[in-house]
N, C-alpha and C. Protein backbone atom coordinates (compact mmCIF):
# COMPACT_ATOMS: atom_id res chain seq x y z
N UNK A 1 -208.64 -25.20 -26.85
CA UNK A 1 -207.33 -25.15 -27.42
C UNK A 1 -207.45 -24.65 -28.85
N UNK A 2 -206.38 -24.17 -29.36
CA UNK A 2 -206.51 -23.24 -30.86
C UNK A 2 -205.35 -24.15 -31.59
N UNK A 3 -205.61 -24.57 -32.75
CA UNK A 3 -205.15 -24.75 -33.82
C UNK A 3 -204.86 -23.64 -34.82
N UNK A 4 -203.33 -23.36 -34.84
CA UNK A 4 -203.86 -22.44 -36.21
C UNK A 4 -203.26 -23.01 -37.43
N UNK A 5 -203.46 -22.95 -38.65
CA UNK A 5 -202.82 -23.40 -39.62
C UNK A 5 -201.77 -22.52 -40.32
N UNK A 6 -200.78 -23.22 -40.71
CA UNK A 6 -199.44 -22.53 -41.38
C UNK A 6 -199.26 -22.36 -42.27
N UNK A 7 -199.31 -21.40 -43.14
CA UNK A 7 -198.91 -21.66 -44.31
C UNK A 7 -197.59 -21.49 -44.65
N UNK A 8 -196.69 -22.62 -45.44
CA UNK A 8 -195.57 -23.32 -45.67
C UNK A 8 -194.92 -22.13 -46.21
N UNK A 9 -195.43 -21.09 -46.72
CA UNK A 9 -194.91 -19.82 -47.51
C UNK A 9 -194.80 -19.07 -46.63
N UNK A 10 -195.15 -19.23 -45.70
CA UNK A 10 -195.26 -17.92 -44.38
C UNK A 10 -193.90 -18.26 -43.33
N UNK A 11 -192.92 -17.37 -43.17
CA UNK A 11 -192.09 -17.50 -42.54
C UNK A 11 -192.13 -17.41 -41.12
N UNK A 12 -193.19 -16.80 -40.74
CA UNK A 12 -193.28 -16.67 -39.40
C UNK A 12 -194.64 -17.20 -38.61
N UNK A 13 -194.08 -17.75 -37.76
CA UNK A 13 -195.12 -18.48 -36.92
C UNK A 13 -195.92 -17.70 -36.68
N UNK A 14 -197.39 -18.03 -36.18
CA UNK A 14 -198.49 -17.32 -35.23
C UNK A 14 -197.95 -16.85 -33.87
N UNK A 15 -198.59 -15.78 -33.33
CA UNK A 15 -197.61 -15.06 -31.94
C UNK A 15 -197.68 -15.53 -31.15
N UNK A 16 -198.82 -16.49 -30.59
CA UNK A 16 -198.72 -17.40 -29.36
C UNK A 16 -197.46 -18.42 -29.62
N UNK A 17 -196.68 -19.12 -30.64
CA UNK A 17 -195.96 -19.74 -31.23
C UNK A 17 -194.78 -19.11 -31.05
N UNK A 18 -194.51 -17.66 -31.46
CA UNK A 18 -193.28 -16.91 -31.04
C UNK A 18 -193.14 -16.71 -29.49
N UNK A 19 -194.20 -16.19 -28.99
CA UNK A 19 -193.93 -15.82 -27.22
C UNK A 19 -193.95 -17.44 -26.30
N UNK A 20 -194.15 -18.64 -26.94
CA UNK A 20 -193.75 -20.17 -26.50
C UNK A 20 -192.23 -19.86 -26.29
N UNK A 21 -192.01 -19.71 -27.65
CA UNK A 21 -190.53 -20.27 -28.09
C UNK A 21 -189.92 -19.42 -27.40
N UNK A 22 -189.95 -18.07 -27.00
CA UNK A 22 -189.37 -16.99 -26.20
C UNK A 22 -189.21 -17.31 -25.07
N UNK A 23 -190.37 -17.90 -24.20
CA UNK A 23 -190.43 -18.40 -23.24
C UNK A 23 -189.67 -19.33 -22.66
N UNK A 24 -189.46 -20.73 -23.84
CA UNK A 24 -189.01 -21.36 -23.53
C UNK A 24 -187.44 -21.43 -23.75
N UNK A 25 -186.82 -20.80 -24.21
CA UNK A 25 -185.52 -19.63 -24.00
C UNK A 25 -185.13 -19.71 -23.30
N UNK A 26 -186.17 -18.11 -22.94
CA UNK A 26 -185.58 -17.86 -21.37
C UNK A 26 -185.61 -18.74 -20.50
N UNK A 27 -186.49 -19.88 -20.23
CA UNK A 27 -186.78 -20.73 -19.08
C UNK A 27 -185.33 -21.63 -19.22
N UNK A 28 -185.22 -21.71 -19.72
CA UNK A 28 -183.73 -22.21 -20.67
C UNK A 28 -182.39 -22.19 -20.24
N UNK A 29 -182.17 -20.50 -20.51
CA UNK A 29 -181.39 -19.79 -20.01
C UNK A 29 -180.99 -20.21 -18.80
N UNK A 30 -182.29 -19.42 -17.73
CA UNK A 30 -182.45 -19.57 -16.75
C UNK A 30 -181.73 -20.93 -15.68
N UNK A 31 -182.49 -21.77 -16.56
CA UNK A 31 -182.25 -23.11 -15.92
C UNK A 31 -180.38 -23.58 -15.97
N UNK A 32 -180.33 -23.03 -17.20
CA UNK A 32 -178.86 -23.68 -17.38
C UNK A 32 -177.50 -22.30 -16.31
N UNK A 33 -178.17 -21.14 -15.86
CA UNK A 33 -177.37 -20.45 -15.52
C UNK A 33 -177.56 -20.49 -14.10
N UNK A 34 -178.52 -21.35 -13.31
CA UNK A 34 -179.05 -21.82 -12.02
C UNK A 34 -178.34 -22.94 -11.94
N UNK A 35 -178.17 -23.64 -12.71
CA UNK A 35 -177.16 -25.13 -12.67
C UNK A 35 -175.95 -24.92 -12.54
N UNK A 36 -175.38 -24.08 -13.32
CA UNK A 36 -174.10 -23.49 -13.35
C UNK A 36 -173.52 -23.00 -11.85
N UNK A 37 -174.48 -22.11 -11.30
CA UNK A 37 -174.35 -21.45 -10.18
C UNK A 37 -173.78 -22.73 -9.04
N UNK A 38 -174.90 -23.37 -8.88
CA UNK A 38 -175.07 -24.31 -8.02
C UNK A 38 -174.04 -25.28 -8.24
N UNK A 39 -173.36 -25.78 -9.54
CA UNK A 39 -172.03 -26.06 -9.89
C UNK A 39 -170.78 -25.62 -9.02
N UNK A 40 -170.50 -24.63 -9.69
CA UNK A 40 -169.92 -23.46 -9.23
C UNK A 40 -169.85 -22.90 -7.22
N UNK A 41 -171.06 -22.60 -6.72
CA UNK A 41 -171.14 -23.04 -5.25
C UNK A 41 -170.44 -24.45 -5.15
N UNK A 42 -170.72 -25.69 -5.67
CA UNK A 42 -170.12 -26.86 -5.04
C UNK A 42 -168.76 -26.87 -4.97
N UNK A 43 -168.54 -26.17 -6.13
CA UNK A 43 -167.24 -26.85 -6.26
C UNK A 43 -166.16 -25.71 -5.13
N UNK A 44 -166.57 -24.41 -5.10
CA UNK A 44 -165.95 -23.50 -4.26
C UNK A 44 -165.99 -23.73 -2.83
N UNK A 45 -166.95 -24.15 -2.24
CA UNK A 45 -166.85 -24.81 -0.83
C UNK A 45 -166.06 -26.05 -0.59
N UNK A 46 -166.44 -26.90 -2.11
CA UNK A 46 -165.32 -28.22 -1.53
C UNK A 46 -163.95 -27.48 -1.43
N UNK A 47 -163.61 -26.96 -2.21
CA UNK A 47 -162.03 -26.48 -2.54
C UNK A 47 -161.45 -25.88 -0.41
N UNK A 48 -163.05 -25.21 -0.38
CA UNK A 48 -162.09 -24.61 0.89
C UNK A 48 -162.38 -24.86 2.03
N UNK A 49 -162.66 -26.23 2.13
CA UNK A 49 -163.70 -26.80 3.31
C UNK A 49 -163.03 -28.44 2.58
N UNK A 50 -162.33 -28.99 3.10
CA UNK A 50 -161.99 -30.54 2.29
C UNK A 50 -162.87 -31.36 3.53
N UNK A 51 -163.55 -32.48 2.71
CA UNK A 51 -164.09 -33.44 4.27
C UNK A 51 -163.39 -33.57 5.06
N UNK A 52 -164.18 -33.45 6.15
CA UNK A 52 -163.18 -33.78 7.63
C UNK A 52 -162.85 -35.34 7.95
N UNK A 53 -163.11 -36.31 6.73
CA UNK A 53 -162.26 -37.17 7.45
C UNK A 53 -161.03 -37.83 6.72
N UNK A 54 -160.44 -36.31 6.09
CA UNK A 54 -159.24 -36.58 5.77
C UNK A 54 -158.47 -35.69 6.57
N UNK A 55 -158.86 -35.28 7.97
CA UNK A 55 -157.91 -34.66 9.00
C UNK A 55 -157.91 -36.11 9.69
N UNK A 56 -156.58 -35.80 10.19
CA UNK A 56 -156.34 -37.44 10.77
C UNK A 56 -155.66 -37.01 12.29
N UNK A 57 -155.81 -37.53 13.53
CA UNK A 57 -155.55 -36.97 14.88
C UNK A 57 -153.68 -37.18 14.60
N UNK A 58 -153.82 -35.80 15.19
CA UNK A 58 -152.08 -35.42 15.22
C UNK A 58 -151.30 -36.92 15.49
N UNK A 59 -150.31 -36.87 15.37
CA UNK A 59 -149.18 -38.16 15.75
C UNK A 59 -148.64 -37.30 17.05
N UNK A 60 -147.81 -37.97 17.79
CA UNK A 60 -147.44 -37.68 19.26
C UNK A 60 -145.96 -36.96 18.90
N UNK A 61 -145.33 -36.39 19.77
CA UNK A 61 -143.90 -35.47 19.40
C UNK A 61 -143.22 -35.82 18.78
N UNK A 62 -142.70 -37.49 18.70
CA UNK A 62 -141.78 -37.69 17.83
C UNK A 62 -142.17 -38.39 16.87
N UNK A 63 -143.45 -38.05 15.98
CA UNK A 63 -144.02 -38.63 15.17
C UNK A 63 -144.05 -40.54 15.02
N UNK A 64 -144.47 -40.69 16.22
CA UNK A 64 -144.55 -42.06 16.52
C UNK A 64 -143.40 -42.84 16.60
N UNK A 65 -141.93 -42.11 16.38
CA UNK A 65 -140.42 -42.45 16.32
C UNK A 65 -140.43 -42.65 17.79
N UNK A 66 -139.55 -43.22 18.20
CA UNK A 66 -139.07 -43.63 20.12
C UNK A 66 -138.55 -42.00 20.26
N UNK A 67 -137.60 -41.12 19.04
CA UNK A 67 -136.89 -40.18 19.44
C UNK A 67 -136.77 -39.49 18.14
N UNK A 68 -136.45 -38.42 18.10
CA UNK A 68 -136.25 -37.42 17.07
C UNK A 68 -134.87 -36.78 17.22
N UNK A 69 -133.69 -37.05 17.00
CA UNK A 69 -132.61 -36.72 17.14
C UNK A 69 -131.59 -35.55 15.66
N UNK A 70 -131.62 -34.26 16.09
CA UNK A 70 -131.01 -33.43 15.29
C UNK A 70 -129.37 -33.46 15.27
N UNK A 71 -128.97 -34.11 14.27
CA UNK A 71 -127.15 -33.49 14.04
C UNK A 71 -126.81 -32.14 13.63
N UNK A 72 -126.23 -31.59 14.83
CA UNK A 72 -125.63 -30.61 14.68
C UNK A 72 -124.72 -30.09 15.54
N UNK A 73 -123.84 -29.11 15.15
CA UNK A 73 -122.69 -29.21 16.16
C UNK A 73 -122.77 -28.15 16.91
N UNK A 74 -122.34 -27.36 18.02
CA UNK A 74 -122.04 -26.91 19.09
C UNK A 74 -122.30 -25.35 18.41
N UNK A 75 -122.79 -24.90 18.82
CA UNK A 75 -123.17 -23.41 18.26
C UNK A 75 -123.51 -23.10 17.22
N UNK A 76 -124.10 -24.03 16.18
CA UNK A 76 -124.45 -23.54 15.32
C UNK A 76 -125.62 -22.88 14.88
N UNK A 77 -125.32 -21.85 14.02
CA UNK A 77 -126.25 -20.58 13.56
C UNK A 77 -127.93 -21.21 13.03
N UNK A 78 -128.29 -22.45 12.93
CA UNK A 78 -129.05 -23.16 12.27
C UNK A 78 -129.84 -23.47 13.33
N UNK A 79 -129.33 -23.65 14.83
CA UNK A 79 -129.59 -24.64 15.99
C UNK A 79 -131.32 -23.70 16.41
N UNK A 80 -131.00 -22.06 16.61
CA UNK A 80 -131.99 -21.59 16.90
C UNK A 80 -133.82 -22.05 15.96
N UNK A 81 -133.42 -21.82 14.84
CA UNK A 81 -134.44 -22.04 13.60
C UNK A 81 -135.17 -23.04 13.89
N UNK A 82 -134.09 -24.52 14.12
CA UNK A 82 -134.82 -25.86 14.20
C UNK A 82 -135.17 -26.19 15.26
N UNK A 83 -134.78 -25.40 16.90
CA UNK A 83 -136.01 -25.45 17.88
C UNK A 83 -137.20 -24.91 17.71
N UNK A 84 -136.38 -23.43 16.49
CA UNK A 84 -138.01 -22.66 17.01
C UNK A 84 -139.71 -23.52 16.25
N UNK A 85 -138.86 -23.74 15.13
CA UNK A 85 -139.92 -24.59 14.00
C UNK A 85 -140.36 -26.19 15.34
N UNK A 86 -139.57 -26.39 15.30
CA UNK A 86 -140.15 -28.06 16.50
C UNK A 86 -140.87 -27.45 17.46
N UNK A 87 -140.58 -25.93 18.11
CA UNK A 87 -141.87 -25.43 19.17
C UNK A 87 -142.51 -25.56 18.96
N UNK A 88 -142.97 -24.66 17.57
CA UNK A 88 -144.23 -24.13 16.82
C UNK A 88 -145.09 -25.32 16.67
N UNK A 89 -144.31 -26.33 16.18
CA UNK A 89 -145.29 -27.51 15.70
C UNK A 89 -145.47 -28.22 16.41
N UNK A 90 -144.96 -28.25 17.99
CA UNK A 90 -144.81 -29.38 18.63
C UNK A 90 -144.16 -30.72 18.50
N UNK A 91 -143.01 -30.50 17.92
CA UNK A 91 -142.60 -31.82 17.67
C UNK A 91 -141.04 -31.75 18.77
N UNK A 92 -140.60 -33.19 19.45
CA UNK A 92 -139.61 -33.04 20.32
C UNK A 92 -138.33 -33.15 19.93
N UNK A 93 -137.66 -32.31 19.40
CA UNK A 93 -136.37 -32.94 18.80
C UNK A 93 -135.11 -32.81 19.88
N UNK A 94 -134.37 -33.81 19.53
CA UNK A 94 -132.89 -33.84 20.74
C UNK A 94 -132.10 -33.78 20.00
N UNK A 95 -131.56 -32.66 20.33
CA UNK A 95 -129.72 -32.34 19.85
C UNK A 95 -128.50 -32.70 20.94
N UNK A 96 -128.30 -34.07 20.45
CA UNK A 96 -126.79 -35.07 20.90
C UNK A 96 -125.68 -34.07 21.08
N UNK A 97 -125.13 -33.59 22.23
CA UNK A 97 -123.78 -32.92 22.00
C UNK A 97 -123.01 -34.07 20.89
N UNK A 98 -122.57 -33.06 19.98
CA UNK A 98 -121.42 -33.70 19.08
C UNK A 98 -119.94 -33.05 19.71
N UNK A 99 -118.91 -33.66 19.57
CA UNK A 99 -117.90 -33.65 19.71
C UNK A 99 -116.86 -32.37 19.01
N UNK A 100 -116.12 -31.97 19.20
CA UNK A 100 -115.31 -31.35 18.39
C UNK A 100 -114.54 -31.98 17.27
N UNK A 101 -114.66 -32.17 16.04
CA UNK A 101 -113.90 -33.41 15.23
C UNK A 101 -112.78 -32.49 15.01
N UNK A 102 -112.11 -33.13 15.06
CA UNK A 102 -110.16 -32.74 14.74
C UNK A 102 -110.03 -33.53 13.63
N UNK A 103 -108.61 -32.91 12.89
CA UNK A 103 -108.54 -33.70 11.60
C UNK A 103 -108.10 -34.87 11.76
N UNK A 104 -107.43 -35.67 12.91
CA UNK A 104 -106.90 -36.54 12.95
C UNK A 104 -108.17 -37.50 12.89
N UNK A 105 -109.83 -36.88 13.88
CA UNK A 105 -110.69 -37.79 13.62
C UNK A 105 -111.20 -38.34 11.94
N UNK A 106 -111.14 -36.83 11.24
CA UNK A 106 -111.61 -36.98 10.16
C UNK A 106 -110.32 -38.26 9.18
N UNK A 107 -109.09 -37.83 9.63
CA UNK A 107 -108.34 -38.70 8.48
C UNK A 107 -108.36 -40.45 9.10
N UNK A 108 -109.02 -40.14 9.93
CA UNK A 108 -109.38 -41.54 10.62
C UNK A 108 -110.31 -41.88 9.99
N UNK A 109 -111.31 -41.42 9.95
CA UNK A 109 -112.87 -41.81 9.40
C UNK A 109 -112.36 -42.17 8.05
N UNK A 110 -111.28 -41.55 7.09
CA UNK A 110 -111.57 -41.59 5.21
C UNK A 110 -110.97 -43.29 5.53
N UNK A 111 -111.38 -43.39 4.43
CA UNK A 111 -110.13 -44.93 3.83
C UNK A 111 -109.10 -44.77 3.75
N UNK A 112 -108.43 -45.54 3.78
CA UNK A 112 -106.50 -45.21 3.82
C UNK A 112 -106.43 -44.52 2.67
N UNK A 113 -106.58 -45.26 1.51
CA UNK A 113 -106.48 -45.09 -0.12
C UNK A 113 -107.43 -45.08 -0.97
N UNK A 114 -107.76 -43.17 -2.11
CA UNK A 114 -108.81 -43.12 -2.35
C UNK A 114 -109.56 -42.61 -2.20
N UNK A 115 -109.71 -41.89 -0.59
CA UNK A 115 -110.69 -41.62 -0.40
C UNK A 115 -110.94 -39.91 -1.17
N UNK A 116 -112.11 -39.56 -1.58
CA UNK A 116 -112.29 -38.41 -2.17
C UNK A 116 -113.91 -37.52 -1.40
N UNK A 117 -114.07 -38.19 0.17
CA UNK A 117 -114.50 -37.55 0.64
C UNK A 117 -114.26 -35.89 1.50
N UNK A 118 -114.90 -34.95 1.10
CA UNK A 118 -114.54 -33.27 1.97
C UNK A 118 -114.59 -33.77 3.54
N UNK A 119 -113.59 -32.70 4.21
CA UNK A 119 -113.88 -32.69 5.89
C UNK A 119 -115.25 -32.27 5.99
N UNK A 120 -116.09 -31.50 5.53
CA UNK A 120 -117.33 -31.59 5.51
C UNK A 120 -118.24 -32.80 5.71
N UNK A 121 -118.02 -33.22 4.41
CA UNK A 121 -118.63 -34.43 4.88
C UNK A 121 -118.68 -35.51 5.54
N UNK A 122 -117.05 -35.94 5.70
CA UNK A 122 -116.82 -36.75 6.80
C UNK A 122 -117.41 -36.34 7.91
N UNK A 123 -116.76 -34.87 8.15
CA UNK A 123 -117.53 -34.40 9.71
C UNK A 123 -119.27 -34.44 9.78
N UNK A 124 -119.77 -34.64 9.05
CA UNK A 124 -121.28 -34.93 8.88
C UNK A 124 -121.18 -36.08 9.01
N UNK A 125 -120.57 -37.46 8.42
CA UNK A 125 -121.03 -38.89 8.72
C UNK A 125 -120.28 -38.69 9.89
N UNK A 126 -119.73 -38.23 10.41
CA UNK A 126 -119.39 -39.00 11.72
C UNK A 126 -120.32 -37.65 12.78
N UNK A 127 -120.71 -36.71 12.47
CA UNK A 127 -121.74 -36.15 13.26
C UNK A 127 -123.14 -37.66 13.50
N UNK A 128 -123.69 -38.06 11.90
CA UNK A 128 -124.63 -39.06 12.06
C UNK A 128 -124.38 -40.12 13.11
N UNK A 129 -123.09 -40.42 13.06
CA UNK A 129 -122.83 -41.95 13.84
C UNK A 129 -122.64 -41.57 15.10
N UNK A 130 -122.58 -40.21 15.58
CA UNK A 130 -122.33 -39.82 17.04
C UNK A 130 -123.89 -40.04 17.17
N UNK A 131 -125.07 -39.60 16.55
CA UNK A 131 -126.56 -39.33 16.82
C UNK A 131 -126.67 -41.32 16.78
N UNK A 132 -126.31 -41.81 16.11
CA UNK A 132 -126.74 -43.20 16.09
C UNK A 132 -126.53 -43.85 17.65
N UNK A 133 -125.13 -43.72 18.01
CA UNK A 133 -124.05 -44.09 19.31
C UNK A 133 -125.09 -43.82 20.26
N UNK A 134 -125.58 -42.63 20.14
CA UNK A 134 -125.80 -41.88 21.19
C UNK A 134 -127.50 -42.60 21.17
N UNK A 135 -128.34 -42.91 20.13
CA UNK A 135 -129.54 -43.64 20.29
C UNK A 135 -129.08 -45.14 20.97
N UNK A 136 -128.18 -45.69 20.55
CA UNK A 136 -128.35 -47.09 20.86
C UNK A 136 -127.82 -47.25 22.64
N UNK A 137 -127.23 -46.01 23.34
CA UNK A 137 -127.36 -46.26 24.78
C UNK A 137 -128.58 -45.72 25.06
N UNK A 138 -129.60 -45.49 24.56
CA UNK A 138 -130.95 -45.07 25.02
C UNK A 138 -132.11 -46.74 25.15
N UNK A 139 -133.05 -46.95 25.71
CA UNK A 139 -133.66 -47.66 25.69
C UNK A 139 -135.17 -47.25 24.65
N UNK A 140 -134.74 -46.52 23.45
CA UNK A 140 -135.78 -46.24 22.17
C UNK A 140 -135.63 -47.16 21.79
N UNK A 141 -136.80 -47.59 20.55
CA UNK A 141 -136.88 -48.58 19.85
C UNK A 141 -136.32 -47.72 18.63
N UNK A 142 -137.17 -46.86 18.22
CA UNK A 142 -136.63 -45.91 17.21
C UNK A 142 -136.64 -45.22 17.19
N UNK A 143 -135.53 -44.11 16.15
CA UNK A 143 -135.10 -43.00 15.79
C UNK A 143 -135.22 -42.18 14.65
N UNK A 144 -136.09 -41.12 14.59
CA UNK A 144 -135.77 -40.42 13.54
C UNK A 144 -134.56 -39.55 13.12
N UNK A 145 -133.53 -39.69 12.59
CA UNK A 145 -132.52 -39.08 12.47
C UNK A 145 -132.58 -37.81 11.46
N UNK A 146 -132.57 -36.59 11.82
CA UNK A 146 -132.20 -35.20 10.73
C UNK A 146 -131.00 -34.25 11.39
N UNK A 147 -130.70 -33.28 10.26
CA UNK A 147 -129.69 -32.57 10.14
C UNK A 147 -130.55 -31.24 10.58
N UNK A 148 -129.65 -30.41 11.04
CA UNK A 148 -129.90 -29.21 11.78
C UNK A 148 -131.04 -28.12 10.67
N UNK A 149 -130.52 -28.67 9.31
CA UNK A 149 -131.27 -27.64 7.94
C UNK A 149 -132.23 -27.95 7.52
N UNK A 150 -133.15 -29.12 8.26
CA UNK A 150 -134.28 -29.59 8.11
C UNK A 150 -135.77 -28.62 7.86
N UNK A 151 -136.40 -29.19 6.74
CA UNK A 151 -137.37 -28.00 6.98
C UNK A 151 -139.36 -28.79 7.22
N UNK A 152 -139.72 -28.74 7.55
CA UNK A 152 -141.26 -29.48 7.07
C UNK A 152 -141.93 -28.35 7.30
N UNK A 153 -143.51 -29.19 7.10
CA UNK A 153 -144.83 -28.59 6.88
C UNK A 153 -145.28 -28.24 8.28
N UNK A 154 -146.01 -27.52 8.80
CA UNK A 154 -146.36 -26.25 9.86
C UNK A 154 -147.61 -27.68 10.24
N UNK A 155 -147.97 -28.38 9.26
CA UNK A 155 -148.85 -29.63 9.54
C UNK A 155 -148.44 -30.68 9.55
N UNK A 156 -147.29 -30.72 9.66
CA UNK A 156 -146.54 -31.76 9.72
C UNK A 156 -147.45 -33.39 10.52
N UNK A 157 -147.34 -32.86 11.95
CA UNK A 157 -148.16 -34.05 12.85
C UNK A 157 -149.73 -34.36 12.51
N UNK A 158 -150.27 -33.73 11.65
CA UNK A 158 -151.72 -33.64 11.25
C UNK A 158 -151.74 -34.58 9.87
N UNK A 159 -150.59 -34.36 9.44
CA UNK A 159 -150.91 -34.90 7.72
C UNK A 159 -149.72 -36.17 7.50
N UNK A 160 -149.31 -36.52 8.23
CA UNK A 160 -148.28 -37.79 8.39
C UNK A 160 -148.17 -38.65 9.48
N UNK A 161 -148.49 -40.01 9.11
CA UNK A 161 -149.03 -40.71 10.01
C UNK A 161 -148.47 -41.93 9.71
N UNK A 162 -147.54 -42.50 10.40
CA UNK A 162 -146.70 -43.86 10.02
C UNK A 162 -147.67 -44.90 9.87
């Protein structure tokens, strides 16, 4: 092994002393841009690969509901959309014939005095209470109740689980 001596006035090390320190640099470098990498790999596979045991086995058609019941009325432009989406995903939804509401039903439904509900909306709560009527002569336990403009996730039965 070599000793060399320094002198305190001398700014620069002996060359075995410079090509160390070079060395150990680069080894340096190296190391910290290999860590990085391997960082970097981890974290890009988790992102697009999530553990599999946060897939959870689908729920059954009516998302574990007795029934899945859509309000909506008799031809409407909406009716196509929300079968085609319940195909796609497999989910079973039932559309209750609703009734034709006349205004006499609707001025039936408001309160005598007061009331500041639209025929719209009346005709929507009493669309709901036809879908309710119409569950409770069924022998379901339960019902999921939605409106024809409903929208969910394409994973719907995969990622929701009562």
């Amino acid at each position: 092994m070599m000793f060399f001596d320094v002198d305190p006035r001398c700014r620069t090390l002996p060359r075995s002393s410079q090509l160390h320190n070079t060395m150990l640099r680069r080894t340096r470098t190296l190391l910290l841009a290999v860590i990085t990498a391997i960082i970097l790999l981890i974290l890009y596979f988790h992102s697009t690969n999530p553990p599999q045991h946060f897939h959870l086995t689908p729920t059954n058609a009516t998302l574990e509901f007795g029934t899945i019941l859509a309000v909506s009325r008799a031809n409407s432009p909406r009716q196509p959309s929300l079968l085609w989406a319940a195909n796609l995903t497999g989910l079973e939804v039932v559309l209750p014939a609703q009734p034709a509401w006349t205004d006499t039903d609707v001025r039936t439904f408001r309160a005598d005095k007061g009331s500041t509900i639209s025929n719209g909306s009346a005709r929507a709560w009493m669309g709901h209470l036809n879908a309710l009527h119409w569950f409770l002569g069924t022998d379901k336990e339960a019902a999921l109740i939605i409106e024809d403009d409903v929208d969910w996730d394409i994973s719907l039965r995969h990622t929701q689980r009562p």
